[in-house]
C-alpha atoms as a PDB file:
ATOM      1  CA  UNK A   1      65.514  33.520   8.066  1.00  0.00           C
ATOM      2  CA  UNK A   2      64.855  34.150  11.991  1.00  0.00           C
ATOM      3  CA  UNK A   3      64.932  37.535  11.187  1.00  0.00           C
ATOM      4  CA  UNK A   4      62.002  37.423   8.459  1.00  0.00           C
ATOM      5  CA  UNK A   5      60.067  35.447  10.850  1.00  0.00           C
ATOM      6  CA  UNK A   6      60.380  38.035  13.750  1.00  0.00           C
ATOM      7  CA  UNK A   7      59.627  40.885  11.504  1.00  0.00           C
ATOM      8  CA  UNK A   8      56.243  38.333  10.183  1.00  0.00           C
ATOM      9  CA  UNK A   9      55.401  38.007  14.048  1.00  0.00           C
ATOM     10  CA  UNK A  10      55.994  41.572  14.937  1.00  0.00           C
ATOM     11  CA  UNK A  11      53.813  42.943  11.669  1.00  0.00           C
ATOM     12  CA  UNK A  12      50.816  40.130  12.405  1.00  0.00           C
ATOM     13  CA  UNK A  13      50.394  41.097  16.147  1.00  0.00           C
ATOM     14  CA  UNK A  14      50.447  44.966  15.205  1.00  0.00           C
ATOM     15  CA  UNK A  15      47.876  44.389  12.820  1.00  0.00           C
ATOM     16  CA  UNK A  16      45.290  43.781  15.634  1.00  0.00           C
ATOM     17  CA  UNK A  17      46.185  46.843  18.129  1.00  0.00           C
ATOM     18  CA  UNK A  18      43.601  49.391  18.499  1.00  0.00           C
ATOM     19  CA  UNK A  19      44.205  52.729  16.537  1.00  0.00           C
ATOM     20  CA  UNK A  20      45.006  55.675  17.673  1.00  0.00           C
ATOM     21  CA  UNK A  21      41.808  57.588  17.109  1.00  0.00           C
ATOM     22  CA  UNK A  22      40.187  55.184  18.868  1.00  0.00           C
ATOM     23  CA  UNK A  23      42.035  55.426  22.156  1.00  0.00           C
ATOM     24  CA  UNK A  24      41.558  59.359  21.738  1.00  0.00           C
ATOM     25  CA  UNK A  25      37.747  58.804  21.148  1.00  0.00           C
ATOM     26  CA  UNK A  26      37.318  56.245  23.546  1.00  0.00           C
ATOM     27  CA  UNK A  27      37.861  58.407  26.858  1.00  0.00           C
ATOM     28  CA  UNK A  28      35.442  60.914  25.135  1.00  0.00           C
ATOM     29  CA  UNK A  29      33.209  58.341  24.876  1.00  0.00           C
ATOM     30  CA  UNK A  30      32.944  57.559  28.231  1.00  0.00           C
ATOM     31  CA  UNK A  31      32.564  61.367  29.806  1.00  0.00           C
ATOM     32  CA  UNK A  32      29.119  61.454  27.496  1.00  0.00           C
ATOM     33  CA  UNK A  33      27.585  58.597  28.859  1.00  0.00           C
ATOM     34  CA  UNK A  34      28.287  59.549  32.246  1.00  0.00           C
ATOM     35  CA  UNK A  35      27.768  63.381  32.400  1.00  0.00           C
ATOM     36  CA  UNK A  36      24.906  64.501  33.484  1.00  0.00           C
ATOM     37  CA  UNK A  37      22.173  66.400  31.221  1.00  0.00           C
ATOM     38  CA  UNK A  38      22.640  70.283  30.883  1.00  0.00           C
ATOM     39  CA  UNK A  39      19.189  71.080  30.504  1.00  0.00           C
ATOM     40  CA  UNK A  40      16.980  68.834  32.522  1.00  0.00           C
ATOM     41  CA  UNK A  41      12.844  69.656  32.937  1.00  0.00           C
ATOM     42  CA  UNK A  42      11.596  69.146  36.329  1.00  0.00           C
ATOM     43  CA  UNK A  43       8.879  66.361  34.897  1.00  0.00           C
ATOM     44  CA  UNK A  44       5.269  66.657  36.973  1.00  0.00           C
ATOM     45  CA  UNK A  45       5.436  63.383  38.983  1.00  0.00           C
ATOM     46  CA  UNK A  46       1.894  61.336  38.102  1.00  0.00           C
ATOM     47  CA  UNK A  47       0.597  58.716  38.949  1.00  0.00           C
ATOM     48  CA  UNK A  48      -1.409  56.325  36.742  1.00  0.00           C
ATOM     49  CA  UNK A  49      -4.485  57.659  37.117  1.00  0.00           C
ATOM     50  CA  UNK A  50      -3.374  61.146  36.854  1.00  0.00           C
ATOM     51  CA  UNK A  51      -2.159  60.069  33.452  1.00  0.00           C
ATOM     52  CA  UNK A  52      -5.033  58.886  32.096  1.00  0.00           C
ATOM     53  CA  UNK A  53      -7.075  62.143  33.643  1.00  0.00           C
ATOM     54  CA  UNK A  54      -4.438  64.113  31.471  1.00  0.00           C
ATOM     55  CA  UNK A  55      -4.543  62.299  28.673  1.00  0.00           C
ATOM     56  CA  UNK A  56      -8.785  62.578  28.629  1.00  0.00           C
ATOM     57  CA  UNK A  57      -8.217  66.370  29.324  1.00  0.00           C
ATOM     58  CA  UNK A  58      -6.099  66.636  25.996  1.00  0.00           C
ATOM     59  CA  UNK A  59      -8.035  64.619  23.882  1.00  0.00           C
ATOM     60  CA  UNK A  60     -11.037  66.974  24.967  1.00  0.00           C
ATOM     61  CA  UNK A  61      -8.825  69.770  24.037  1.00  0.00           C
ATOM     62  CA  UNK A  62      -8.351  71.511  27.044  1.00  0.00           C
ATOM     63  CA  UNK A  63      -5.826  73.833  28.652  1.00  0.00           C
ATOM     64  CA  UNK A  64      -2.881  71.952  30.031  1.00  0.00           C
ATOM     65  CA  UNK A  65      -1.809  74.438  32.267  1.00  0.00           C
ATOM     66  CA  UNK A  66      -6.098  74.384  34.122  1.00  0.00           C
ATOM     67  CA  UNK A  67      -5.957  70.453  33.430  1.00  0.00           C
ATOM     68  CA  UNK A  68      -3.050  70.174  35.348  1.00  0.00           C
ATOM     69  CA  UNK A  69      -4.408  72.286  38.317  1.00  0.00           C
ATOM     70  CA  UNK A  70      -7.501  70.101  38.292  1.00  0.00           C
ATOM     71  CA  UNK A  71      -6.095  66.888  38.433  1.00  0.00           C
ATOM     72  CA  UNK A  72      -3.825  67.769  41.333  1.00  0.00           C
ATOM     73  CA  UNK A  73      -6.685  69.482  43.219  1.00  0.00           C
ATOM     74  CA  UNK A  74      -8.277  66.239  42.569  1.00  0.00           C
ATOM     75  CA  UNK A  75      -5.348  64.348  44.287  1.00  0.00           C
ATOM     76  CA  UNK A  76      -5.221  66.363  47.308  1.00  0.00           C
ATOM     77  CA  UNK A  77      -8.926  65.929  48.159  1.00  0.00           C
END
C-alpha cells in the first residue's frame, strides 16, 4: 500500500515538470531576444517637422533622395 502511494506521488509531481524540448528551446529563446540585429539601417534622424516636410514631398511625388537634401538644407539655415 505505501508503496502504491509513493509511486501515485512520484508519477503526479512528474506530470508537471517542464519537458525537455523546452529547456533546450528555452536558452535559445533568450539569445534572440537579446542579440543584436545583423543588418541594421542607419535611420535619418527627423524631427517632427522634417517629417511632415517629407511626407508633403512624397505625396507631391518627388525624389526622396533631392527631398531629403532640401529639408536638411532647410534645417541648417
Amino acid at each position: 500500500m505505501k508503496l502504491a502511494i509513493v509511486a501515485l506521488l512520484v508519477s503526479g509531481a512528474t506530470a508537471f515538470t517542464p519537458s525537455i524540448p523546452y529547456l533546450a528551446t528555452r536558452s535559445a529563446v533568450a539569445t534572440q531576444v537579446f542579440a543584436e540585429p545583423e543588418n541594421e539601417e542607419g535611420g535619418l534622424d527627423l524631427d517632427l517637422e522634417e517629417m511632415f516636410d517629407m511626407f508633403d514631398a512624397a505625396d507631391k511625388g518627388q525624389d526622396f533622395d533631392k527631398a531629403i537634401k532640401e529639408v536638411k538644407k532647410e534645417k541648417e539655415e
